[in-house]
N, C-alpha and C. Protein backbone atom coordinates (compact mmCIF):
# COMPACT_ATOMS: atom_id res chain seq x y z
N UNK A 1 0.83 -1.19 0.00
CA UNK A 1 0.00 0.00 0.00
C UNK A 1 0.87 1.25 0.00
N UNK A 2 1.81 1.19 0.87
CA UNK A 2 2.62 2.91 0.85
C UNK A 2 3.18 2.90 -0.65
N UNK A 3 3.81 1.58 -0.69
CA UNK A 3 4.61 1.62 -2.05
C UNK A 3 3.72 2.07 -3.23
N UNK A 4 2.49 1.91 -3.42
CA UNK A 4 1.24 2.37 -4.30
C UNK A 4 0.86 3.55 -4.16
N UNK A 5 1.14 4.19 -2.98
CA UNK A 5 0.77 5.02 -2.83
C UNK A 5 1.66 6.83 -3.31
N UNK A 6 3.17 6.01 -2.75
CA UNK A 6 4.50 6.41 -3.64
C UNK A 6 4.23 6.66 -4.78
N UNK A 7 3.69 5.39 -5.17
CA UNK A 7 3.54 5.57 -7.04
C UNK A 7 2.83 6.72 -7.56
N UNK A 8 1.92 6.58 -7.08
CA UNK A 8 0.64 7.97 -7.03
C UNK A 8 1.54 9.07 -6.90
N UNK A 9 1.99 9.59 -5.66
CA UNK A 9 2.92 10.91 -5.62
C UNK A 9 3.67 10.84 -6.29
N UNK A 10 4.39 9.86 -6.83
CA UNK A 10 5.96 10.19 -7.71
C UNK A 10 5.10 10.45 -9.45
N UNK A 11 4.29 9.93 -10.04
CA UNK A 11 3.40 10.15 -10.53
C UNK A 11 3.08 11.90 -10.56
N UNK A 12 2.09 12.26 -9.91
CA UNK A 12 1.82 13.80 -9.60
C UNK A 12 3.15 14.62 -9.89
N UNK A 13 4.45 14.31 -9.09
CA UNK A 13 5.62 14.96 -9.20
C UNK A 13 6.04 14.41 -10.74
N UNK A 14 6.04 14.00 -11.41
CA UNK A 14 6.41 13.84 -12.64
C UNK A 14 6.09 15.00 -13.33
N UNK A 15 4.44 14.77 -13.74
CA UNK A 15 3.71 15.57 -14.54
C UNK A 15 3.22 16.76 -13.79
N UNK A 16 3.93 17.09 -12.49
CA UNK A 16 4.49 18.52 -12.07
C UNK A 16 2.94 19.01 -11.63
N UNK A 17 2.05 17.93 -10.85
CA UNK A 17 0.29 18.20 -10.77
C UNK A 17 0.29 18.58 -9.13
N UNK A 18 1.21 17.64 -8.59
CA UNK A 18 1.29 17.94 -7.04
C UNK A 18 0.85 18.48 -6.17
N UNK A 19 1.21 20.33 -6.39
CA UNK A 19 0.24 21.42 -5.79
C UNK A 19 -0.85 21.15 -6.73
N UNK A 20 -1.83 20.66 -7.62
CA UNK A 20 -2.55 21.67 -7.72
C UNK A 20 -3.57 20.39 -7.89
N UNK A 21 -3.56 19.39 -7.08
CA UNK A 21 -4.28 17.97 -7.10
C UNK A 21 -4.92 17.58 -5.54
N UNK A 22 -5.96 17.63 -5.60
CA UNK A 22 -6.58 16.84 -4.38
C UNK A 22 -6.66 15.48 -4.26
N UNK A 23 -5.98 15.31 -2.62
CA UNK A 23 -5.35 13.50 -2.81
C UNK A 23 -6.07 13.32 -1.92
N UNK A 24 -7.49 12.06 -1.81
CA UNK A 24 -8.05 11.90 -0.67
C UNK A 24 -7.56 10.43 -0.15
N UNK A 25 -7.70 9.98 0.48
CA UNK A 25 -6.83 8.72 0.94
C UNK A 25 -8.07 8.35 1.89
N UNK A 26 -8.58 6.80 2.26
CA UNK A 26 -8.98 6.72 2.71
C UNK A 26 -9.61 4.72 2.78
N UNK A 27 -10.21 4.24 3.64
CA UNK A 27 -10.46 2.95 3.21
C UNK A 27 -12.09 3.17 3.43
N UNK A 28 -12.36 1.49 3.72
CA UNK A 28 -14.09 1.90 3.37
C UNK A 28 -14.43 1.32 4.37
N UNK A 29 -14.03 0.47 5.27
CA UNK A 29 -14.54 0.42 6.96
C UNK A 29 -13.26 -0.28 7.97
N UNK A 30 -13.43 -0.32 8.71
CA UNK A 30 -13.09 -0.74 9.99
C UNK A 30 -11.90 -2.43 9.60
N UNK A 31 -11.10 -2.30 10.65
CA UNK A 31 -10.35 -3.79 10.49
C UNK A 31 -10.94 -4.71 10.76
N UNK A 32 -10.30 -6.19 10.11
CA UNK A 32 -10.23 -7.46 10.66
C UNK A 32 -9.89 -7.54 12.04
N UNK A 33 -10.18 -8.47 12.81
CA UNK A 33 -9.36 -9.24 13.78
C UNK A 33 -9.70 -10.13 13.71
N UNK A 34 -8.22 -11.21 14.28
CA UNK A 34 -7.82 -12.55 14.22
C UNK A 34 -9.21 -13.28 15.20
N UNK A 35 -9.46 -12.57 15.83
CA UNK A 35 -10.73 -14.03 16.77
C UNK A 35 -11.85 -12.77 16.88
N UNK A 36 -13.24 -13.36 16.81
CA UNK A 36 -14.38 -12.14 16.87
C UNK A 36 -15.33 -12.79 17.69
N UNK A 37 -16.08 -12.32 18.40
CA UNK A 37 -16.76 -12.38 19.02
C UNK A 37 -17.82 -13.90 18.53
N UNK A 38 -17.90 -13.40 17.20
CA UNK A 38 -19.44 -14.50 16.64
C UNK A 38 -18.51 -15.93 16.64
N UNK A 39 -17.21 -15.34 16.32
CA UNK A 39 -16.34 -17.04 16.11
C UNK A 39 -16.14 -17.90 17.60
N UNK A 40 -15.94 -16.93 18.58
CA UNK A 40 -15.79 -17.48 19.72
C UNK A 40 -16.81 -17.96 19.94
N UNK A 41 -18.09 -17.76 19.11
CA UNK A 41 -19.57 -18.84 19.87
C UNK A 41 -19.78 -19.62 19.02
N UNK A 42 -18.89 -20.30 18.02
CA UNK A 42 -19.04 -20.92 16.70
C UNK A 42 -19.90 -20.80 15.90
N UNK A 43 -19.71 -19.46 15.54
CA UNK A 43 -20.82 -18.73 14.39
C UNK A 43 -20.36 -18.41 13.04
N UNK A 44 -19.27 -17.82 13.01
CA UNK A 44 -18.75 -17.56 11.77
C UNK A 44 -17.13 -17.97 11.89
N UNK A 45 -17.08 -18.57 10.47
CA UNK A 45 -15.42 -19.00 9.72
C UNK A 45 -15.58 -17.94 8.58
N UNK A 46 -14.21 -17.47 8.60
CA UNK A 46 -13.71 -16.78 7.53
C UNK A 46 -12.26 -16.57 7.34
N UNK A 47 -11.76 -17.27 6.56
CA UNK A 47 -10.35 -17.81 6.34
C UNK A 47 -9.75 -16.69 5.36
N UNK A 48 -10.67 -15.43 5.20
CA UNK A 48 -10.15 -14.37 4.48
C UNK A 48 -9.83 -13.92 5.63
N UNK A 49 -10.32 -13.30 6.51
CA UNK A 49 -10.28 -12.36 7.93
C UNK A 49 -8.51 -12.99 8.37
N UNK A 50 -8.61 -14.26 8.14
CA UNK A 50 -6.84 -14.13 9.15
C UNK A 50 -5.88 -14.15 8.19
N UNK A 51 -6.00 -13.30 7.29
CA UNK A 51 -4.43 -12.72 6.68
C UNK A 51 -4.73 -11.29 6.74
N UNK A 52 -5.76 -10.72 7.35
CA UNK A 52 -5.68 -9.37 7.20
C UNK A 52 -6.39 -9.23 8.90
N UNK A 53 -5.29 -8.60 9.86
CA UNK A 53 -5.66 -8.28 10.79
C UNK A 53 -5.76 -6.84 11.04
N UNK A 54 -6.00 -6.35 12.13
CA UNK A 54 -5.94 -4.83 12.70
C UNK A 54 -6.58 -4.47 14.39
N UNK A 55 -7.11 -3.84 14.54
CA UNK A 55 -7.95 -3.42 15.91
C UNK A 55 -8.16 -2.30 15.75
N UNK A 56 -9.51 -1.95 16.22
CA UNK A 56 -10.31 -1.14 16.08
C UNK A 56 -10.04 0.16 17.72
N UNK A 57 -8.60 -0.54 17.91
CA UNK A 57 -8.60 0.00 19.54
C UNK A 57 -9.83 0.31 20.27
N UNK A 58 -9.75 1.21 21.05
CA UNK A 58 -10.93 1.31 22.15
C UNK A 58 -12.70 0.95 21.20
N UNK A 59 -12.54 1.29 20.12
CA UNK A 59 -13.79 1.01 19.57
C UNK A 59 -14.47 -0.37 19.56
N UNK A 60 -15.94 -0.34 19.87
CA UNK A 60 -16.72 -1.72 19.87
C UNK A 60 -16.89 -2.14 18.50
N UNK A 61 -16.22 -3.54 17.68
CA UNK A 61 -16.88 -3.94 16.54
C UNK A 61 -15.23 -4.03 15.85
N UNK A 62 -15.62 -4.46 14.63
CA UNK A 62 -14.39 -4.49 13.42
C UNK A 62 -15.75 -4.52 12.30
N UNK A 63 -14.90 -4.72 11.12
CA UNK A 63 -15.41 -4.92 9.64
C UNK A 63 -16.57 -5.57 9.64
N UNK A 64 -17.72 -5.51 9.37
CA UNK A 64 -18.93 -6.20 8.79
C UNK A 64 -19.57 -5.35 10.09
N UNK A 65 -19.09 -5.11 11.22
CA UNK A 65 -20.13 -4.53 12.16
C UNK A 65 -20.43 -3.27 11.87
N UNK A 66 -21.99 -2.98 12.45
CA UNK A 66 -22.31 -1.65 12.47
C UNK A 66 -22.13 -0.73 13.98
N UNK A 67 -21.49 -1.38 14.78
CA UNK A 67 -20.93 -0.48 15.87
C UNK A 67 -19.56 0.22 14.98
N UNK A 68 -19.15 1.42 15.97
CA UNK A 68 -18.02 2.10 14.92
C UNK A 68 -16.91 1.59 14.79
N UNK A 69 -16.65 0.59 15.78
CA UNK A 69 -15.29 0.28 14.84
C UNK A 69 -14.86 -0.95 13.74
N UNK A 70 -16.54 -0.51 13.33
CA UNK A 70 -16.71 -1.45 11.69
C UNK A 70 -16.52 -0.32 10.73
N UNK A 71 -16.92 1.09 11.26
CA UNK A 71 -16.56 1.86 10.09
C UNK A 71 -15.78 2.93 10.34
N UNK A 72 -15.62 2.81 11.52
CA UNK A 72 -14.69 4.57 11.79
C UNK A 72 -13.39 4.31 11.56
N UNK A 73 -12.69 5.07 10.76
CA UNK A 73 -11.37 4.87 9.98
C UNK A 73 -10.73 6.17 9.71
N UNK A 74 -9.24 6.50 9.97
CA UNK A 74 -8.65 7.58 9.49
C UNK A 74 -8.67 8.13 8.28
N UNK A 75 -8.52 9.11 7.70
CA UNK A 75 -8.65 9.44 6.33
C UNK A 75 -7.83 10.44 5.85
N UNK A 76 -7.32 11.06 4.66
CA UNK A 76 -6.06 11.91 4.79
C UNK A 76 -6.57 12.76 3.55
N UNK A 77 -6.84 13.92 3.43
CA UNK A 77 -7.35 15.01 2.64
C UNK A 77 -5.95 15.86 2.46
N UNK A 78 -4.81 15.80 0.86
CA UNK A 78 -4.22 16.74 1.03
C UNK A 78 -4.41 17.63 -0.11
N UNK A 79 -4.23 18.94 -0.32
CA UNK A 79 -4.62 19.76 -1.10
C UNK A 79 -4.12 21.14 -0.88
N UNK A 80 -2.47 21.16 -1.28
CA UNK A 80 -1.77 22.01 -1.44
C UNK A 80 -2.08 23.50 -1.39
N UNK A 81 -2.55 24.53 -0.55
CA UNK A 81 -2.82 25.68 -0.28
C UNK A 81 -4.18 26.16 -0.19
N UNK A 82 -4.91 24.82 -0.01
CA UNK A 82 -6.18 25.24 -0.11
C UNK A 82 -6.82 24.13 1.60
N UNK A 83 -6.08 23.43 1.99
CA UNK A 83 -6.06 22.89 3.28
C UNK A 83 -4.77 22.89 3.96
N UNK A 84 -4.53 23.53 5.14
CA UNK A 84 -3.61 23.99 6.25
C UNK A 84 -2.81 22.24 6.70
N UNK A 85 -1.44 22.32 6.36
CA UNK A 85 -0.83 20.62 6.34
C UNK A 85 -0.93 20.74 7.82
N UNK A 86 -1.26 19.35 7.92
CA UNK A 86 -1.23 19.33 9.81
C UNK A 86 -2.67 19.05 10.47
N UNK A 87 -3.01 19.94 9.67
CA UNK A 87 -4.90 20.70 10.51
C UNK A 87 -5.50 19.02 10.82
N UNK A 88 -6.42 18.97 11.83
CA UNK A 88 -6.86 17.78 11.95
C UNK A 88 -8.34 18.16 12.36
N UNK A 89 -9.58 17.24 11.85
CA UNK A 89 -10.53 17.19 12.72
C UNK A 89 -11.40 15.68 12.98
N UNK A 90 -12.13 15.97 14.12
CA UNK A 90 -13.14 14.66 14.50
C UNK A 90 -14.32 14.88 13.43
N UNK A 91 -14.42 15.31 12.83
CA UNK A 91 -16.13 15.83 12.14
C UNK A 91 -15.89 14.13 11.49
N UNK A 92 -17.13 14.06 11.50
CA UNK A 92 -17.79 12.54 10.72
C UNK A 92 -17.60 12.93 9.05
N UNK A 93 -16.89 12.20 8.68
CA UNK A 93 -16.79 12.37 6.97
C UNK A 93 -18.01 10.73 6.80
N UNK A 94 -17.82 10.41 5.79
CA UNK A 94 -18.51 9.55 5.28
C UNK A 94 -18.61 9.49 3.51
N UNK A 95 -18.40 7.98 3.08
CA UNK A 95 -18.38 7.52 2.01
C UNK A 95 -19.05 8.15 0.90
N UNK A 96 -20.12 8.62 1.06
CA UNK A 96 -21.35 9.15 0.56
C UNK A 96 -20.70 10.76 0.09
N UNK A 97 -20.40 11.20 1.02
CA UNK A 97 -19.55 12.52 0.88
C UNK A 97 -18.79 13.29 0.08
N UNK A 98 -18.30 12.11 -0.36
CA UNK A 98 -17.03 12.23 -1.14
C UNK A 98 -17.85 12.70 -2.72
N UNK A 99 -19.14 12.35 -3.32
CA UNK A 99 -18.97 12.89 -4.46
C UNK A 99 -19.96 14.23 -4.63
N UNK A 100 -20.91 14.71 -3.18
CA UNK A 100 -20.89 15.94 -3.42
C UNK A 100 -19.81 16.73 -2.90
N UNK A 101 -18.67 16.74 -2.41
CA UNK A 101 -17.98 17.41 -2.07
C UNK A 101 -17.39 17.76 -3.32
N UNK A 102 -16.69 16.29 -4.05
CA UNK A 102 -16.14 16.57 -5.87
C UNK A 102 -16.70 17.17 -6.54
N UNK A 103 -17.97 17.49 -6.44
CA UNK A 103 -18.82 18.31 -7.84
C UNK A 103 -19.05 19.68 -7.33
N UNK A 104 -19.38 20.00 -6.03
CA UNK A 104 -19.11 21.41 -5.17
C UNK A 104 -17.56 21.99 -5.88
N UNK A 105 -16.53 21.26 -5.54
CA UNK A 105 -15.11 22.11 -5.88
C UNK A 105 -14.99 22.13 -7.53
N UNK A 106 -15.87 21.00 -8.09
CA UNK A 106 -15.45 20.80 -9.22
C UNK A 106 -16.32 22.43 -10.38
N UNK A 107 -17.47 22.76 -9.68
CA UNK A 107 -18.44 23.78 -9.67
C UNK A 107 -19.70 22.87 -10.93
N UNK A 108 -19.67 21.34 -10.31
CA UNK A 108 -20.42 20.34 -11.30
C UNK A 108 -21.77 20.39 -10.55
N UNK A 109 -23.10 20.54 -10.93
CA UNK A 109 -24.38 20.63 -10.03
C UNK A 109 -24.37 19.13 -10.06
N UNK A 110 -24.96 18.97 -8.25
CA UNK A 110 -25.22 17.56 -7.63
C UNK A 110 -26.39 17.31 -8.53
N UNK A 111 -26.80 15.82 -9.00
CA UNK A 111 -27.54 15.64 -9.39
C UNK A 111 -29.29 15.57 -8.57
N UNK A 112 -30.30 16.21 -9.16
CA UNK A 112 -31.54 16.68 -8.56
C UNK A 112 -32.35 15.18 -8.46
N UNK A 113 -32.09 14.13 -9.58
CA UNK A 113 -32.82 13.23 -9.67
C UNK A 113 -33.03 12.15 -8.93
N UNK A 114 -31.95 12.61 -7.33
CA UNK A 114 -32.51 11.26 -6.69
C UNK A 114 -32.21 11.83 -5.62
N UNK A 115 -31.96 11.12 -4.28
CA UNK A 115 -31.38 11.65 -2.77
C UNK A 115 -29.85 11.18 -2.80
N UNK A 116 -29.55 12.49 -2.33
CA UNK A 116 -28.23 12.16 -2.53
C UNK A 116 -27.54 12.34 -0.52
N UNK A 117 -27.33 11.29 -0.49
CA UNK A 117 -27.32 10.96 1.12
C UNK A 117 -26.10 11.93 1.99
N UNK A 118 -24.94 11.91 0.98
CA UNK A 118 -23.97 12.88 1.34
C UNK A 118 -24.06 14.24 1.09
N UNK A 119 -22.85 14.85 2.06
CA UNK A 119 -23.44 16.23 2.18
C UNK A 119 -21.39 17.03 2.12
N UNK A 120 -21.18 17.83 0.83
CA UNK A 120 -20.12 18.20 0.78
C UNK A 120 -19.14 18.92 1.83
N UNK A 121 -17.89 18.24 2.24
CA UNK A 121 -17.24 18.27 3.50
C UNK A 121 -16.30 19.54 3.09
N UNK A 122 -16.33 20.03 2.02
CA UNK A 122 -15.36 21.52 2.09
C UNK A 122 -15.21 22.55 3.08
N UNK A 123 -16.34 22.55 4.00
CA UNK A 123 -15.99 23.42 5.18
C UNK A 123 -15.08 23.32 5.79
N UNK A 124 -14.85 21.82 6.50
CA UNK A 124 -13.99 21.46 7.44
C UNK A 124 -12.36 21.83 6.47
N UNK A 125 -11.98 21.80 4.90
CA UNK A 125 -11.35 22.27 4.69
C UNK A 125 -10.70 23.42 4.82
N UNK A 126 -11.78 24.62 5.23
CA UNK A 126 -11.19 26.27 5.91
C UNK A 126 -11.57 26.14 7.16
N UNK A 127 -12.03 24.97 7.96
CA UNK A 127 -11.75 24.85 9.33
C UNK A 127 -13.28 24.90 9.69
N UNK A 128 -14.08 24.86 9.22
CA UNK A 128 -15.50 25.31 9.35
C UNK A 128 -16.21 24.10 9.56
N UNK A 129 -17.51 23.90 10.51
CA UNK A 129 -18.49 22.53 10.71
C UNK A 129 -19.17 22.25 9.18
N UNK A 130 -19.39 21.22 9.28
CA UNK A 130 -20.40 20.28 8.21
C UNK A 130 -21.76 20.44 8.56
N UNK A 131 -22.50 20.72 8.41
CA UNK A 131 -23.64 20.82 8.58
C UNK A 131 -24.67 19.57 7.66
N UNK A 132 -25.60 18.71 8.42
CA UNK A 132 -25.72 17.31 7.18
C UNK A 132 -27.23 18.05 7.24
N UNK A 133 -27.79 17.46 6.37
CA UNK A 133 -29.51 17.45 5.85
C UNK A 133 -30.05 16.59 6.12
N UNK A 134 -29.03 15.55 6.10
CA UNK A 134 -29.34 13.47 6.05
C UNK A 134 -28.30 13.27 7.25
N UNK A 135 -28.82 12.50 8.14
CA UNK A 135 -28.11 12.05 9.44
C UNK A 135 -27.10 10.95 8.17
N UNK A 136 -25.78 10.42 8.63
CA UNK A 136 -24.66 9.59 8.21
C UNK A 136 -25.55 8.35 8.52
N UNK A 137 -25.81 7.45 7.41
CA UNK A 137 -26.27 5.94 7.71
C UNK A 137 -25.48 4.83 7.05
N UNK A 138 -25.31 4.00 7.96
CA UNK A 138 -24.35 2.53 7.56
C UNK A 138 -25.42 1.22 7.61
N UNK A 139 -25.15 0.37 7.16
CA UNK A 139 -25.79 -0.91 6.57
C UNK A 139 -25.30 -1.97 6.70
N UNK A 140 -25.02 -2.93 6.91
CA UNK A 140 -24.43 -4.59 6.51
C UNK A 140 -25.54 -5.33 6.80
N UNK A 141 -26.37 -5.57 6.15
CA UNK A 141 -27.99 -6.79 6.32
C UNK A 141 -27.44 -7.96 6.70
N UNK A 142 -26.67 -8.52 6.06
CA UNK A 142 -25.76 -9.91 5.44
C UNK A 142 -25.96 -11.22 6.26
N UNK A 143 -27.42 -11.00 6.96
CA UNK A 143 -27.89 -12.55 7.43
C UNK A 143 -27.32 -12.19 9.32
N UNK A 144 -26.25 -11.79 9.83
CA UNK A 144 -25.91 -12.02 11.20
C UNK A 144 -26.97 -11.39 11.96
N UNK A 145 -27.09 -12.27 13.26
CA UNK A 145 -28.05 -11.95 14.42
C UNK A 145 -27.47 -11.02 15.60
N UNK A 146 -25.96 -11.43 15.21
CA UNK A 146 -25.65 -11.01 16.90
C UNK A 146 -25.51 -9.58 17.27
N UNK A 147 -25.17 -8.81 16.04
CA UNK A 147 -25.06 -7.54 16.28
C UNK A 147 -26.34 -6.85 14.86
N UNK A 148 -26.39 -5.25 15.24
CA UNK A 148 -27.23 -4.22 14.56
C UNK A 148 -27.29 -4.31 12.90
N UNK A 149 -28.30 -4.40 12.11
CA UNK A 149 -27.61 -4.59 10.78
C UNK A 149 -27.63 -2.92 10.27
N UNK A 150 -28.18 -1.73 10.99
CA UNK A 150 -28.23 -0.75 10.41
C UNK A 150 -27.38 0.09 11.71
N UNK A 151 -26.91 1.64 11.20
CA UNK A 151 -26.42 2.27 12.28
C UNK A 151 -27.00 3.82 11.70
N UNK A 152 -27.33 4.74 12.05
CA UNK A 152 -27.79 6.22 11.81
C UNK A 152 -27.08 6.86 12.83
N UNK A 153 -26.53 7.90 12.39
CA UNK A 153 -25.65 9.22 13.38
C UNK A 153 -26.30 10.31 13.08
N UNK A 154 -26.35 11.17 14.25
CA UNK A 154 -27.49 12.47 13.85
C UNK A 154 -26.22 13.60 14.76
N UNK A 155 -25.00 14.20 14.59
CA UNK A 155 -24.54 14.60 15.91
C UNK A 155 -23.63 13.37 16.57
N UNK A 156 -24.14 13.88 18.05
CA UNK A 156 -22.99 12.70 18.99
C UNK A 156 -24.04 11.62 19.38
N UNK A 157 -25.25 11.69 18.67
CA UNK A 157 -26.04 10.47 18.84
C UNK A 157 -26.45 9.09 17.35
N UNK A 158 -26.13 7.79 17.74
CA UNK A 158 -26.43 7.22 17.12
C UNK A 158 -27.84 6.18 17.79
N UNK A 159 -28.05 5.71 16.46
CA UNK A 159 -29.08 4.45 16.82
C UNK A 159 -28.87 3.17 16.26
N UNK A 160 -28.85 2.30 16.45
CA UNK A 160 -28.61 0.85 15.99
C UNK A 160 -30.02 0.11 15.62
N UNK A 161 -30.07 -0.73 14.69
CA UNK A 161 -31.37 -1.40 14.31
C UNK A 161 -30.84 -2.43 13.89
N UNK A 162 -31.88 -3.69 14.35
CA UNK A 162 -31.83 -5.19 13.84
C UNK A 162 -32.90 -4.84 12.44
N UNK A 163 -32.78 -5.41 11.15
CA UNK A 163 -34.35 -5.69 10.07
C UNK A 163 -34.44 -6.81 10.26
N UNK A 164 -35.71 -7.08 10.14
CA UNK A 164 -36.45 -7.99 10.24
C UNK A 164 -35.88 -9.49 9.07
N UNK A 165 -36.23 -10.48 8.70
CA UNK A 165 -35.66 -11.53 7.91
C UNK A 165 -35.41 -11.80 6.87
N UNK A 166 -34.68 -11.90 6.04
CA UNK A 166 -34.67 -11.88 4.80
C UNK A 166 -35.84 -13.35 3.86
N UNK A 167 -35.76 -13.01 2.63
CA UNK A 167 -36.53 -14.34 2.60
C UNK A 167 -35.90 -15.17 1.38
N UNK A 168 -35.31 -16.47 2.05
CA UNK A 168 -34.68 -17.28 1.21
C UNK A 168 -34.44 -16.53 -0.49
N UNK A 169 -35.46 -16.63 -1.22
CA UNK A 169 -35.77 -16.01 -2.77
C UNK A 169 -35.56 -14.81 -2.86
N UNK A 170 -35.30 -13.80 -2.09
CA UNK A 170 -35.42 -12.46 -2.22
C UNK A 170 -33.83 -12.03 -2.69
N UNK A 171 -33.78 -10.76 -3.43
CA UNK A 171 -32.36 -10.47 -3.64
C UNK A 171 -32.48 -9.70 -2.57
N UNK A 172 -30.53 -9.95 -2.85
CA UNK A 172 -30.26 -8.37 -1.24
C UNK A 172 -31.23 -7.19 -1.49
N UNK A 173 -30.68 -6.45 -2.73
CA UNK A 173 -31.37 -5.25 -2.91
C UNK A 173 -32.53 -5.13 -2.61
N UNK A 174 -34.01 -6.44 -3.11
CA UNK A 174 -35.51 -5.87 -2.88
C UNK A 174 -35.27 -6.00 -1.01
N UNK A 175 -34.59 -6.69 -0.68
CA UNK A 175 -34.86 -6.61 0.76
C UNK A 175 -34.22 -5.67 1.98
N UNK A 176 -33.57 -4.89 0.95
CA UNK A 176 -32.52 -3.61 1.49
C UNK A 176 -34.04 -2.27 1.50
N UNK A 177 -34.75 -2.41 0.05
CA UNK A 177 -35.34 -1.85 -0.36
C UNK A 177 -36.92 -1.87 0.78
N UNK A 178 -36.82 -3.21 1.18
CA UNK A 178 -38.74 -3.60 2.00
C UNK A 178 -37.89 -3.80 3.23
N UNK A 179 -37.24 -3.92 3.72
CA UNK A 179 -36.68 -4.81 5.28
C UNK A 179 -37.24 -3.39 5.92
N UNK A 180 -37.98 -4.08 7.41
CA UNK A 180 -38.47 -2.72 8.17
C UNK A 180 -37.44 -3.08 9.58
N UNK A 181 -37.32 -2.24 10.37
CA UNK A 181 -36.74 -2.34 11.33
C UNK A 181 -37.22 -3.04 12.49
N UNK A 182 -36.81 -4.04 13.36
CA UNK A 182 -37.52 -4.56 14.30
C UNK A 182 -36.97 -4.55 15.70
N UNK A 183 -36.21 -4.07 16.03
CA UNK A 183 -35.44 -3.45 17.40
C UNK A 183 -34.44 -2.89 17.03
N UNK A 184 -34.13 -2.06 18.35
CA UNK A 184 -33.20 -0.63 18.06
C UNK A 184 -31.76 -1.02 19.17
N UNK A 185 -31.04 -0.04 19.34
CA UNK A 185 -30.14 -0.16 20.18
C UNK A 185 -29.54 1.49 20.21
């Protein structure tokens, strides 16, 4: 990964783009760990999970969970004179984010024809709050009982939800689309 990532910058420094390129860096949820909770009750094998470890340190959860440390992850925004090197913040970014923020700088209009869940993070670039329209929502349906299959953040409050069952015949999507919620957390 660094070495790829090298490539990318030595790249930019070639064709001399460097300053004038926004590099967002980032992954798309939370680590592996070597033993999990559902395995310790002989629930789940996954022989992908032990070549890729990590910890979620103090956070409850890893990868597939919807507690945060299935999705809360560092992220690295650089952008040569137009974000302060160093500057750091806690504000909740999110996946979703990322392409009205691109069409805001890009001066491209968000598209009107559907909901667009993210909400462009350029403030926090001159140091300024995010303000959302749409609370931040995470998902993994994928059949497990033991933990939340949905998570919603509104602020410093979240909520957790079990949906209700999938049905043998159904695709993910119609049941992403009908699944109602049946306890909270």
């Amino acid at each position: 990964l660094d070495t790829g990532f090298g490539t990318l910058m030595d790249g930019l420094d070639d064709m001399k783009l460097r300053d004038n390129t926004l590099v967002w860096f980032t992954g798309d949820n939370g680590p592996e760990s070597p033993v999990t909770e559902l395995e310790s009750q002989g629930m789940w094998d996954d022989p992908l999970r032990d070549r890729s470890f990590g910890t979620p340190g103090p956070l409850r959860g890893m990868k597939r969970y919807t507690y945060e440390g299935g999705h809360r992850i560092p992220g690295i925004i650089r952008w040569p004179g137009r974000i302060e090197p160093g500057s750091e913040t806690a504000s909740l970014v999110n996946g979703t984010d990322i392409m009205p923020t691109l069409c805001g700088l890009a001066g491209v209009p968000i598209p009107k024809d559907r909901v667009i869940d993210g909400t462009s993070i350029a403030p926090l670039f001159r140091g300024q709050e995010v303000r959302r329209k749409i609370p931040a929502f995470w998902m993994f349906p994928a059949g497990y009982r033991r933990f939340p299959h949905m998570a919603m953040r509104d602020g410093d409050y979240v909520i957790l939800g079990w949906l209700d069952d999938k049905d043998k015949d159904q695709t993910w999507m119609d049941f992403i689309k009908t699944a109602e919620l049946k306890a909270f957390e």
